[in-house]
PDB file of N, CA and C in Angstrom:
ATOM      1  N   UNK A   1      -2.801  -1.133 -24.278  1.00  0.00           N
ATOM      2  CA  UNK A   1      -3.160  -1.794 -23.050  1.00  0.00           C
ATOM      3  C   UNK A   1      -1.981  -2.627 -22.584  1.00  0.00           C
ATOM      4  N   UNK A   2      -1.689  -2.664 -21.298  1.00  0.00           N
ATOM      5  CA  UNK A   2      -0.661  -3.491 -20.733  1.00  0.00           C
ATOM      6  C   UNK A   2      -0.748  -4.566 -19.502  1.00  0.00           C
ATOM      7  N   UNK A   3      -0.870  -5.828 -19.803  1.00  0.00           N
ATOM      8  CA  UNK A   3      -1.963  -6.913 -19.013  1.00  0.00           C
ATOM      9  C   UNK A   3      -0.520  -7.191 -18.167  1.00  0.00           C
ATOM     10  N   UNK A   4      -0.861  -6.978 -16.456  1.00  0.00           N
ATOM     11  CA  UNK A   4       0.356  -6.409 -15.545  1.00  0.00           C
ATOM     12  C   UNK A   4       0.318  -7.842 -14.772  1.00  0.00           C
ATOM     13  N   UNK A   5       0.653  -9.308 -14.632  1.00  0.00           N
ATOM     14  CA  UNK A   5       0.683 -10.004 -14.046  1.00  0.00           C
ATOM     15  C   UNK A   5       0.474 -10.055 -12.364  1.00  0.00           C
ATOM     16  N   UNK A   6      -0.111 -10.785 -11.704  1.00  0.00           N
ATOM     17  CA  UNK A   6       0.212 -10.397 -10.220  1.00  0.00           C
ATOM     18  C   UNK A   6       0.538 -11.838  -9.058  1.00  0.00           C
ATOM     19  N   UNK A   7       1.304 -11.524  -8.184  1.00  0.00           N
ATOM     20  CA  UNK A   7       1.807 -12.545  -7.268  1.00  0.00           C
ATOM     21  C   UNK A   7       1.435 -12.325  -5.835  1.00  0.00           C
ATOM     22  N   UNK A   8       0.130 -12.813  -5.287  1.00  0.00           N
ATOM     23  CA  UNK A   8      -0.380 -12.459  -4.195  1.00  0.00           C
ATOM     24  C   UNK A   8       0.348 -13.206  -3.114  1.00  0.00           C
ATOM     25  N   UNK A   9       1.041 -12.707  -2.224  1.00  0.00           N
ATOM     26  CA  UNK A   9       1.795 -13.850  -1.177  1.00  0.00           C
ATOM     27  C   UNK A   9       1.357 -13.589   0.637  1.00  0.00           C
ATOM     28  N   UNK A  10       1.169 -14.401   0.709  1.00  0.00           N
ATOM     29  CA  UNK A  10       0.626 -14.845   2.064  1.00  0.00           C
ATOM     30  C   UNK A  10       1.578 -16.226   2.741  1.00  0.00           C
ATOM     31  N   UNK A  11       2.180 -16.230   3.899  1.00  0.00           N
ATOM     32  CA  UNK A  11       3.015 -16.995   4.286  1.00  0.00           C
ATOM     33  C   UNK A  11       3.695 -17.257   3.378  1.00  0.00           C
ATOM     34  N   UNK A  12       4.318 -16.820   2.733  1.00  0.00           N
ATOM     35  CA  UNK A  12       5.241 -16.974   1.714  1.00  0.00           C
ATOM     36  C   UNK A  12       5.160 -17.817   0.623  1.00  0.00           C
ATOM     37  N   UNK A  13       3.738 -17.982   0.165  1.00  0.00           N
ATOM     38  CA  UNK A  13       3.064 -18.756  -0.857  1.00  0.00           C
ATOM     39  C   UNK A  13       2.392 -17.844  -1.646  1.00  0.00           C
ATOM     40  N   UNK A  14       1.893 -18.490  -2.984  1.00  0.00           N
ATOM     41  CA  UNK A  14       1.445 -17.527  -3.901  1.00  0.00           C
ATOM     42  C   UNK A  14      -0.200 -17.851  -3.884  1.00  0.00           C
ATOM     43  N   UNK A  15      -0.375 -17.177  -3.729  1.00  0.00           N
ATOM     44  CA  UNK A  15      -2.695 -17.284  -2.876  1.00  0.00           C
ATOM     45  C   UNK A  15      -3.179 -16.257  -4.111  1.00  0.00           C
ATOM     46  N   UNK A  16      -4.254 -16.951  -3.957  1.00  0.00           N
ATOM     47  CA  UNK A  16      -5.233 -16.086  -3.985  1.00  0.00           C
ATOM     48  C   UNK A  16      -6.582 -15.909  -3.587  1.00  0.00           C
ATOM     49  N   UNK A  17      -7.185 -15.087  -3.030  1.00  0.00           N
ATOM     50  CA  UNK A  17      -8.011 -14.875  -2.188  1.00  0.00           C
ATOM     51  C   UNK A  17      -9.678 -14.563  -2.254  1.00  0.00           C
ATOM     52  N   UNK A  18     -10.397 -15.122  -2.074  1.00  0.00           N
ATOM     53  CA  UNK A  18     -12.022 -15.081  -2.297  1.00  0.00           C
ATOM     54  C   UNK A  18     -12.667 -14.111  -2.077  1.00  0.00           C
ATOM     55  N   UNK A  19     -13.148 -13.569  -2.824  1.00  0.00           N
ATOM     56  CA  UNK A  19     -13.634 -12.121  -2.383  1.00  0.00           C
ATOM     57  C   UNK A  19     -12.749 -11.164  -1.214  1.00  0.00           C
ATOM     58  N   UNK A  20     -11.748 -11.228  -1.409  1.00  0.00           N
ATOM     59  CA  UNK A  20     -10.156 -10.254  -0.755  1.00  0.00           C
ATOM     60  C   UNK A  20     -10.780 -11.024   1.022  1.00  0.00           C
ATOM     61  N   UNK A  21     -11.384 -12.394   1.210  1.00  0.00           N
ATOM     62  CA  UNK A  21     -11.145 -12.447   2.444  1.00  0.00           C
ATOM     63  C   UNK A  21      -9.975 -13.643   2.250  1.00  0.00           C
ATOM     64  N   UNK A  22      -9.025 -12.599   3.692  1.00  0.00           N
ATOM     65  CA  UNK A  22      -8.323 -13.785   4.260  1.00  0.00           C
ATOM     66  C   UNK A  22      -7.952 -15.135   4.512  1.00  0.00           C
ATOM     67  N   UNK A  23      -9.575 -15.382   5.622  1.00  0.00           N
ATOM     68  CA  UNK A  23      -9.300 -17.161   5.668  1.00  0.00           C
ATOM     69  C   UNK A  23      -9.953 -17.778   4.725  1.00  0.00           C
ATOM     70  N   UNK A  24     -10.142 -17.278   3.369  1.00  0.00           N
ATOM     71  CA  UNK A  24     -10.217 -17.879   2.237  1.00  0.00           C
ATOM     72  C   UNK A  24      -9.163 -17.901   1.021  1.00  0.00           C
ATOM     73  N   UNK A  25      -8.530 -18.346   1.240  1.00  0.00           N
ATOM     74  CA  UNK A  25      -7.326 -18.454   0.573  1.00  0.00           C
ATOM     75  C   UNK A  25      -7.392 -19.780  -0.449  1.00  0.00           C
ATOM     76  N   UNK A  26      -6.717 -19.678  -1.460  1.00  0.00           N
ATOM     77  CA  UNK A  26      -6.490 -20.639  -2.267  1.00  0.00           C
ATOM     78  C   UNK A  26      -4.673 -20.590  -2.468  1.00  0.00           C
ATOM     79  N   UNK A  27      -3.696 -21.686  -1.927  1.00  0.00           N
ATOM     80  CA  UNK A  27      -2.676 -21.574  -2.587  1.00  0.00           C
ATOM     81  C   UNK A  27      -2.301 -22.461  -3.936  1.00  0.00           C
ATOM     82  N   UNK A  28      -1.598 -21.327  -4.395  1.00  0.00           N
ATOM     83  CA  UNK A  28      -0.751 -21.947  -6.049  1.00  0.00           C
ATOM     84  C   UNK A  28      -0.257 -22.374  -6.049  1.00  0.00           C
ATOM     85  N   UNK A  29       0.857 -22.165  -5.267  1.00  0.00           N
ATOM     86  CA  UNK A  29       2.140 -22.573  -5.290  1.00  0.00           C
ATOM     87  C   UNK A  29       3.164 -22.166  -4.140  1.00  0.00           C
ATOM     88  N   UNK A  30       4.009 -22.736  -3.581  1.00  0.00           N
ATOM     89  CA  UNK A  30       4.745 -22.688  -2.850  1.00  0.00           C
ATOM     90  C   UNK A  30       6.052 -21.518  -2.724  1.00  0.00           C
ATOM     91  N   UNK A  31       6.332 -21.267  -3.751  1.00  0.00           N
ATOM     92  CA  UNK A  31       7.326 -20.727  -4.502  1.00  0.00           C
ATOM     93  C   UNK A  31       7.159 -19.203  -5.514  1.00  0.00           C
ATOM     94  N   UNK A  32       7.140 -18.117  -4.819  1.00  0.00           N
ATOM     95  CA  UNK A  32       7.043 -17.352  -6.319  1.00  0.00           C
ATOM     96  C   UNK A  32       8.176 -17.086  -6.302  1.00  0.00           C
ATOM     97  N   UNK A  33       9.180 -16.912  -5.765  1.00  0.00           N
ATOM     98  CA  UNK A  33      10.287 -16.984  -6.602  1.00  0.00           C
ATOM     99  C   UNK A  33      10.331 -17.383  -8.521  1.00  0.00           C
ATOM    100  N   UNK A  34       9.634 -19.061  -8.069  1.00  0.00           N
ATOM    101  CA  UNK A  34       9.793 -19.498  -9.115  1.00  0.00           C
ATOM    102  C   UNK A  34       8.506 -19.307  -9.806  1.00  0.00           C
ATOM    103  N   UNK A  35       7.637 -18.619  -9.601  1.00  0.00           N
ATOM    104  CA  UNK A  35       6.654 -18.198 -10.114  1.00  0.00           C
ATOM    105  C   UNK A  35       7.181 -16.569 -11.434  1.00  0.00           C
ATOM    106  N   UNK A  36       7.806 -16.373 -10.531  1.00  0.00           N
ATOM    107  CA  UNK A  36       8.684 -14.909 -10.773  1.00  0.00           C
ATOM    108  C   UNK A  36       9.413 -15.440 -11.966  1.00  0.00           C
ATOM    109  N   UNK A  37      10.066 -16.136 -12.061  1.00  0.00           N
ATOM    110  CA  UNK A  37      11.144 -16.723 -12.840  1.00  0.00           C
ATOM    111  C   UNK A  37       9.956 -17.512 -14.138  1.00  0.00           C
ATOM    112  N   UNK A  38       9.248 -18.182 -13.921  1.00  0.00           N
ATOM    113  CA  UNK A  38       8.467 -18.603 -14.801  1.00  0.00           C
ATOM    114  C   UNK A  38       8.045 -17.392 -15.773  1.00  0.00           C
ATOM    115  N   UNK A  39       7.289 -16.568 -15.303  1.00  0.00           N
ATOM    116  CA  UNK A  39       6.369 -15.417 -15.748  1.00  0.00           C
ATOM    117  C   UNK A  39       7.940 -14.395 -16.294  1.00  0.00           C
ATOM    118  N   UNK A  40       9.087 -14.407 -15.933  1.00  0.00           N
ATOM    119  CA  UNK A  40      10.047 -14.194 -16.712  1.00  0.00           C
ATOM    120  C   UNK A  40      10.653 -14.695 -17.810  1.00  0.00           C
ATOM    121  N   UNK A  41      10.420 -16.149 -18.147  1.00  0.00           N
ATOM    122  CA  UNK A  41      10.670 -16.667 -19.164  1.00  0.00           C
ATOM    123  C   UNK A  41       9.563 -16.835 -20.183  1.00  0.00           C
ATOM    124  N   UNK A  42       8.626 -16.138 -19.324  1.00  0.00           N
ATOM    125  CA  UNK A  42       7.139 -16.464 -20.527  1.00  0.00           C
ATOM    126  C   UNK A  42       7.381 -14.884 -21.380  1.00  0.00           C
ATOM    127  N   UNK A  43       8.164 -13.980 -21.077  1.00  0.00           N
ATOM    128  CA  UNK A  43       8.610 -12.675 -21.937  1.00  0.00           C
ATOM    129  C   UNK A  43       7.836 -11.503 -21.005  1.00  0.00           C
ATOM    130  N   UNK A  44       7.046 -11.980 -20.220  1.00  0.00           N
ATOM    131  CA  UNK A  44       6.713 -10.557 -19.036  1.00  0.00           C
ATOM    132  C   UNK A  44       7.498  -9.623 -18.790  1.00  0.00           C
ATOM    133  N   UNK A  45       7.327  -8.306 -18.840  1.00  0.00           N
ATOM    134  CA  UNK A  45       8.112  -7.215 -18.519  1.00  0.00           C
ATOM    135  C   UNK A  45       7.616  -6.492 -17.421  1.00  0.00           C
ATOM    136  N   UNK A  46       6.464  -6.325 -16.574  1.00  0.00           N
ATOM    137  CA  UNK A  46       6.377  -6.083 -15.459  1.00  0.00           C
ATOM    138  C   UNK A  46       5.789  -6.606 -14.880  1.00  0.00           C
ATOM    139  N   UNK A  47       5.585  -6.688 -13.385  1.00  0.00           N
ATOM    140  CA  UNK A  47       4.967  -8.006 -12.246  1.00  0.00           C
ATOM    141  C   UNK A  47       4.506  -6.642 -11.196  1.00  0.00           C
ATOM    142  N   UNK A  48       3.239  -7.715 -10.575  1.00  0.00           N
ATOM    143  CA  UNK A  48       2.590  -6.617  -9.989  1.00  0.00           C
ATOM    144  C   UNK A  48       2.477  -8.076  -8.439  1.00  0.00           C
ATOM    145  N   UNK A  49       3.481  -7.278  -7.589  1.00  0.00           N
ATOM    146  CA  UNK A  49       4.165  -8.233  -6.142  1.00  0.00           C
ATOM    147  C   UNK A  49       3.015  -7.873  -5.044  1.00  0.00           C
ATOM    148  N   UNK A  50       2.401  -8.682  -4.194  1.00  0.00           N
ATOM    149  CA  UNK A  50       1.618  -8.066  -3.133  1.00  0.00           C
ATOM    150  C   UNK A  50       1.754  -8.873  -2.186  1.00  0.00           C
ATOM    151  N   UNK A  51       2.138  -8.236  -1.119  1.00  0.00           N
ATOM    152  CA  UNK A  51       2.555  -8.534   0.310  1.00  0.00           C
ATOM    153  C   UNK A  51       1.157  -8.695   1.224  1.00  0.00           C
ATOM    154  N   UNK A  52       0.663  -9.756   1.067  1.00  0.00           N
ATOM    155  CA  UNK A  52      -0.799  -9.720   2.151  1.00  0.00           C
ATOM    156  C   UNK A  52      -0.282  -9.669   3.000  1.00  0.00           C
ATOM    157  N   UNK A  53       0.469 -10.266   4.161  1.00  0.00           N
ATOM    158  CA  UNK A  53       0.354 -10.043   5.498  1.00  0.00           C
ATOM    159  C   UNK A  53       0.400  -8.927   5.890  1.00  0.00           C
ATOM    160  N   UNK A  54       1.600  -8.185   5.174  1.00  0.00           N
ATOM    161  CA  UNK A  54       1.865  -6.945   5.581  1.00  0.00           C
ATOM    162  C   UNK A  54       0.799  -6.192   5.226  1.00  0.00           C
ATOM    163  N   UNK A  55      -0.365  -6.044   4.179  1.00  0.00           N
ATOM    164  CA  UNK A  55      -2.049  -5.256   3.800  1.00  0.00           C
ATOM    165  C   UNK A  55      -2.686  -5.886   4.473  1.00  0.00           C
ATOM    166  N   UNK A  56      -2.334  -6.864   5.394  1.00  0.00           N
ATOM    167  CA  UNK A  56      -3.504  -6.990   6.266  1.00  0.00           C
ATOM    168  C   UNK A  56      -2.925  -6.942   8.159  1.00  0.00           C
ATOM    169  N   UNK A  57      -1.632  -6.330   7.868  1.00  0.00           N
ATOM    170  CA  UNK A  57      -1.143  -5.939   9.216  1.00  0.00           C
ATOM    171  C   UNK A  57      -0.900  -7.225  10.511  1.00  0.00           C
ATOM    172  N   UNK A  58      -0.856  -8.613   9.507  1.00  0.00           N
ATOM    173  CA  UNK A  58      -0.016  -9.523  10.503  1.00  0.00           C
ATOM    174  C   UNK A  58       1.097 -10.282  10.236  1.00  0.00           C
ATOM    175  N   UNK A  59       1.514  -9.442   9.492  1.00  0.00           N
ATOM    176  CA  UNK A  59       3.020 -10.170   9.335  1.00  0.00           C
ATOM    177  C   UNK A  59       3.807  -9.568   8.447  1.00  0.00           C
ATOM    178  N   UNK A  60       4.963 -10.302   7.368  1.00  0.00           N
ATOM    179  CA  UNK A  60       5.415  -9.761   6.612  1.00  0.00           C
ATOM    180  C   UNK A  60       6.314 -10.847   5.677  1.00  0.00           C
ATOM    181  N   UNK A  61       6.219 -10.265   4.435  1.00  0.00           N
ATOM    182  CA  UNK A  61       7.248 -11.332   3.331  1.00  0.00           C
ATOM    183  C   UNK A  61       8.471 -10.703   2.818  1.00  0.00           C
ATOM    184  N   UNK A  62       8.551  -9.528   3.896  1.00  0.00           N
ATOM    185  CA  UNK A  62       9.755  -8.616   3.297  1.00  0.00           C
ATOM    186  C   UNK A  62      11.221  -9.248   2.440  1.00  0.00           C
ATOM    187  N   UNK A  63      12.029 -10.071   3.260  1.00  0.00           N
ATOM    188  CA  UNK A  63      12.933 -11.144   2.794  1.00  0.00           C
ATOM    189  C   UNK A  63      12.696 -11.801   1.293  1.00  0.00           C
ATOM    190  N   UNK A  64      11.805 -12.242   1.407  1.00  0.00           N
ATOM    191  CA  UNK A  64      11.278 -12.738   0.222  1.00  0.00           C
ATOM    192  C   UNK A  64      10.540 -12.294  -0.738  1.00  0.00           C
ATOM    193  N   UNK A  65      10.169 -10.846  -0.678  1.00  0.00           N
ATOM    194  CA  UNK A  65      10.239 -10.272  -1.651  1.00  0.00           C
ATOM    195  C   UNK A  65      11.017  -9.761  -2.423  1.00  0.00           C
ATOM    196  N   UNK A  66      12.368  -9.401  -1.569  1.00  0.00           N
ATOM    197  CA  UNK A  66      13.219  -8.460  -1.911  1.00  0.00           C
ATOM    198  C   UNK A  66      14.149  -9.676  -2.678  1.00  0.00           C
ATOM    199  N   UNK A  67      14.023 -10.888  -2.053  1.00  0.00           N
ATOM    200  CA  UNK A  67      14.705 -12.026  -3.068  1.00  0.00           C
ATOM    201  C   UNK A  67      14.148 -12.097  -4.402  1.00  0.00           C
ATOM    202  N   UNK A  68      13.001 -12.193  -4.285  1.00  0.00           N
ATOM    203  CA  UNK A  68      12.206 -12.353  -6.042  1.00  0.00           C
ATOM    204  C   UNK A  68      12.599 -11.179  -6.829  1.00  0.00           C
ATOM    205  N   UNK A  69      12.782  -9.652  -6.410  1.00  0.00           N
ATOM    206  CA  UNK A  69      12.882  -8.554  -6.814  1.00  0.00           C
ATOM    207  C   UNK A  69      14.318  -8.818  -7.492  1.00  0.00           C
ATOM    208  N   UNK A  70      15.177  -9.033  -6.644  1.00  0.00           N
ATOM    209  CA  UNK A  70      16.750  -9.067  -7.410  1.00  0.00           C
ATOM    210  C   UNK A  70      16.807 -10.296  -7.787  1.00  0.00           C
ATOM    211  N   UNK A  71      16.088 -11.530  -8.060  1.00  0.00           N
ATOM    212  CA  UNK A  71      16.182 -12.399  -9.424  1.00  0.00           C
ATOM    213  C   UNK A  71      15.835 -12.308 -10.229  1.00  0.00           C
ATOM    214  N   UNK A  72      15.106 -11.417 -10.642  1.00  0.00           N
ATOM    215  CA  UNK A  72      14.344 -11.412 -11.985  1.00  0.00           C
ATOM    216  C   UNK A  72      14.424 -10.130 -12.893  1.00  0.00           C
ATOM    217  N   UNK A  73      14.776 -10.119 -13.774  1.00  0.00           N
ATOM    218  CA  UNK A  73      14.976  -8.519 -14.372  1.00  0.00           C
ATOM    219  C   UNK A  73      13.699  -8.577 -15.106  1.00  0.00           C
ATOM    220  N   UNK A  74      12.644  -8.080 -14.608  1.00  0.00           N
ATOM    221  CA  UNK A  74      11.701  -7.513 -14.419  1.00  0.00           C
ATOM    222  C   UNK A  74      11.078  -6.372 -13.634  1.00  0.00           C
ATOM    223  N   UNK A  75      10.540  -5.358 -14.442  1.00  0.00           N
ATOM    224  CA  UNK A  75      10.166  -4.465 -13.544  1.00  0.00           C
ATOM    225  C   UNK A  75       9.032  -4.572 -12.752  1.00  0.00           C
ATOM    226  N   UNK A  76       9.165  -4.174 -11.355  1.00  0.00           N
ATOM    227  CA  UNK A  76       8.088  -4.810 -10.044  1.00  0.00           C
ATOM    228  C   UNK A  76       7.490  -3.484  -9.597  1.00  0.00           C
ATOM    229  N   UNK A  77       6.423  -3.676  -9.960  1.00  0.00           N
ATOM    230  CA  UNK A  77       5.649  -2.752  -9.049  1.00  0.00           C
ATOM    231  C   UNK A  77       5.152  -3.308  -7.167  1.00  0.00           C
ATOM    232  N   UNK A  78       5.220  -3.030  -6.356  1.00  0.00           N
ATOM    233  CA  UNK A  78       5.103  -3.437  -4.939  1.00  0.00           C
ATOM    234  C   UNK A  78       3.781  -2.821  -4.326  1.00  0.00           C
ATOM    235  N   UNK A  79       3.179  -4.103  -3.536  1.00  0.00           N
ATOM    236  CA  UNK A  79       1.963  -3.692  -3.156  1.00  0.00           C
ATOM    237  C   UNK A  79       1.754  -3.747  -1.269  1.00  0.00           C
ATOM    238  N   UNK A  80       1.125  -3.531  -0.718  1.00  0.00           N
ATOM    239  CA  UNK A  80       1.063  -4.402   0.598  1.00  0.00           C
ATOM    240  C   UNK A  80       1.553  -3.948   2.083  1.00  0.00           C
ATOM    241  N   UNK A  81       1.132  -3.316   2.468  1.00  0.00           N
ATOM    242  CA  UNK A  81       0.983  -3.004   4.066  1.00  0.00           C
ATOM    243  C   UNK A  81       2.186  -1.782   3.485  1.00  0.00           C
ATOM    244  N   UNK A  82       2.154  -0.938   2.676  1.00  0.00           N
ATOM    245  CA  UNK A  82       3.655   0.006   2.546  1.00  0.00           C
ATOM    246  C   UNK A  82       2.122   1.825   2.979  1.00  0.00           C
ATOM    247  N   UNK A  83       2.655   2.008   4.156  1.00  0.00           N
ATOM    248  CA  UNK A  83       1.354   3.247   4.295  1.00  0.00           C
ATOM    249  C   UNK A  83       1.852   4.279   5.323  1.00  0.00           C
ATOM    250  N   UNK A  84       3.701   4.123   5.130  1.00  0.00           N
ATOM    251  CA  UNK A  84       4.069   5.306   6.234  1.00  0.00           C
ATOM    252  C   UNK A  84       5.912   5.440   5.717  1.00  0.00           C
ATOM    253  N   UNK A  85       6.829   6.367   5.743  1.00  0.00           N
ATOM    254  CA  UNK A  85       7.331   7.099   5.268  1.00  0.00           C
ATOM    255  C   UNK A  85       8.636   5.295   5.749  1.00  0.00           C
ATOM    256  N   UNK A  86       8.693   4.751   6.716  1.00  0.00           N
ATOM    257  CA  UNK A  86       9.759   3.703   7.270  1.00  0.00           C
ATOM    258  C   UNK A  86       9.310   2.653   6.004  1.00  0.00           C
ATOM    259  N   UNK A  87       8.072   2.180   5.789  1.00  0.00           N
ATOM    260  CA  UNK A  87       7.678   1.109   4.901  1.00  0.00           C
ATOM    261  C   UNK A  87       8.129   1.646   3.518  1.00  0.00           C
ATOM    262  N   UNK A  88       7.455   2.970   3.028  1.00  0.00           N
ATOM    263  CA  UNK A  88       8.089   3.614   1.883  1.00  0.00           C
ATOM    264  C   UNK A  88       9.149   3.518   1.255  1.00  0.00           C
ATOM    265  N   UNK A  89      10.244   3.784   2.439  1.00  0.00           N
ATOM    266  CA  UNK A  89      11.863   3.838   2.216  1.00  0.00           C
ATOM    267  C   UNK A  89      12.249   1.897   1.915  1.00  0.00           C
ATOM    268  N   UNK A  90      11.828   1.351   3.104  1.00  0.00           N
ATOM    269  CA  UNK A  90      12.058  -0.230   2.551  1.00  0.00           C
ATOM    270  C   UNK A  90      11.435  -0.672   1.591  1.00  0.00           C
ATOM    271  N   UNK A  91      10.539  -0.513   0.921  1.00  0.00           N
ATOM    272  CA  UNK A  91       9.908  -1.120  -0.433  1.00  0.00           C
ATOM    273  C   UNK A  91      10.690  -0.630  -1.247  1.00  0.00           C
ATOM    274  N   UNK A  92      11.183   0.687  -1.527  1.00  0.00           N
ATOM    275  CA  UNK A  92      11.997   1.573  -2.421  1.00  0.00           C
ATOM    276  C   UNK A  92      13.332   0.789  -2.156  1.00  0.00           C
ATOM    277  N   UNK A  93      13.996   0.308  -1.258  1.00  0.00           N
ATOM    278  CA  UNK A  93      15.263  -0.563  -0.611  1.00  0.00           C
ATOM    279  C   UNK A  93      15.277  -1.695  -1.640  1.00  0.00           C
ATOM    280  N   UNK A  94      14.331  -2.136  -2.165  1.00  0.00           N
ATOM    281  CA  UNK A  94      13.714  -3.679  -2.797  1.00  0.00           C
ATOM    282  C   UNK A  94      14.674  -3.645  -3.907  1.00  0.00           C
ATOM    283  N   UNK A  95      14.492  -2.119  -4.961  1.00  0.00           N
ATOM    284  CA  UNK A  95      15.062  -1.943  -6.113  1.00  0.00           C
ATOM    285  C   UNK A  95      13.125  -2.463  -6.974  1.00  0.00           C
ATOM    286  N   UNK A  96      12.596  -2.483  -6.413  1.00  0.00           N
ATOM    287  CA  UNK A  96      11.478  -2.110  -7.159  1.00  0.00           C
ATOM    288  C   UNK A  96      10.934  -1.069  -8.129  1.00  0.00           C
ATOM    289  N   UNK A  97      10.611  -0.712  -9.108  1.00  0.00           N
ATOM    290  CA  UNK A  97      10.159   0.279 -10.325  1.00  0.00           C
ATOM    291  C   UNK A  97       9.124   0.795  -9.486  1.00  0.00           C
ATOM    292  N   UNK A  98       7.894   0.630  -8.613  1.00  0.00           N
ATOM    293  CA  UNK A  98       6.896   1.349  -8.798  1.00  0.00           C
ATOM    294  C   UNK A  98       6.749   0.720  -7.289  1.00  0.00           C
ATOM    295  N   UNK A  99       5.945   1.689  -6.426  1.00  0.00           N
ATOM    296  CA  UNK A  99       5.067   1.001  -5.048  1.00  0.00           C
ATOM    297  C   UNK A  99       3.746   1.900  -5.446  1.00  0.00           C
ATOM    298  N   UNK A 100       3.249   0.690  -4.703  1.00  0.00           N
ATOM    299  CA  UNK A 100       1.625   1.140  -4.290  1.00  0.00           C
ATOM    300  C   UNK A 100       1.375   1.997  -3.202  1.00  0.00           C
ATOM    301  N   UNK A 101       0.490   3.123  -2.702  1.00  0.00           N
ATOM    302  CA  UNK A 101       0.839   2.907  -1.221  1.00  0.00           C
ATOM    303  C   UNK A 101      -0.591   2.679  -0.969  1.00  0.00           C
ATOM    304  N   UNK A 102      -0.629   2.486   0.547  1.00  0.00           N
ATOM    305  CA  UNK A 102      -1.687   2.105   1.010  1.00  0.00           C
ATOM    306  C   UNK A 102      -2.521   3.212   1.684  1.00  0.00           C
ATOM    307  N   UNK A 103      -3.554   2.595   2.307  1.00  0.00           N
ATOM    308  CA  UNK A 103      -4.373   3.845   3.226  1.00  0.00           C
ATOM    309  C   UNK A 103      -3.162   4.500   4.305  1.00  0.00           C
ATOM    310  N   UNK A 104      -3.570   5.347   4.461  1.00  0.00           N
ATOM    311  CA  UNK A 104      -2.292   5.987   5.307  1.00  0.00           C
ATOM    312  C   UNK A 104      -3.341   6.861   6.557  1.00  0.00           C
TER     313      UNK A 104
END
């Protein structure tokens, strides 16, 4: 069994969300970067990244994912609004190990 950590981000904070609604959000923390970096020094070997705005089609944390991705040598699986061949190619751009895709 392999227990896959996860970093839910919404405005560029680390949330998590009440029954997957939206304006129920709880934030963690400000920072996954340093969330990223934490869960790297705790001996984690893969992280499971999810882009809400972009899975819920109003926005995006692209920048800042792709920052957490190349700080951390950890392998990232990518989640989050990726559901057409342009999003595909940029999540794969990240240097990410694995994407999710979405409804398409």
């Amino acid at each position: 069994m392999q227990i896959i950590p996860a970093i839910d981000i919404i405005d560029g904070k680390c949330v998590r969300l009440t029954e997957g609604d939206y304006a129920q959000k709880t934030i963690y923390n400000d920072n996954p970067l340093e969330v990223a970096k934490a869960f790297e020094a705790a001996g984690i070997k893969r992280l499971h990244l999810v882009d809400l705005d972009a899975a819920f089609g109003i926005g995006s944390n692209f920048e800042l994912i792709a920052e957490v991705i190349s700080s951390v040598d950890i392998k990232v699986e990518l989640s989050g609004g990726i559901r057409d061949d342009q999003s595909l190619e940029r999540a794969l751009a990240t240097g990410c190990s694995r994407v999710n895709l979405g409804t398409i």
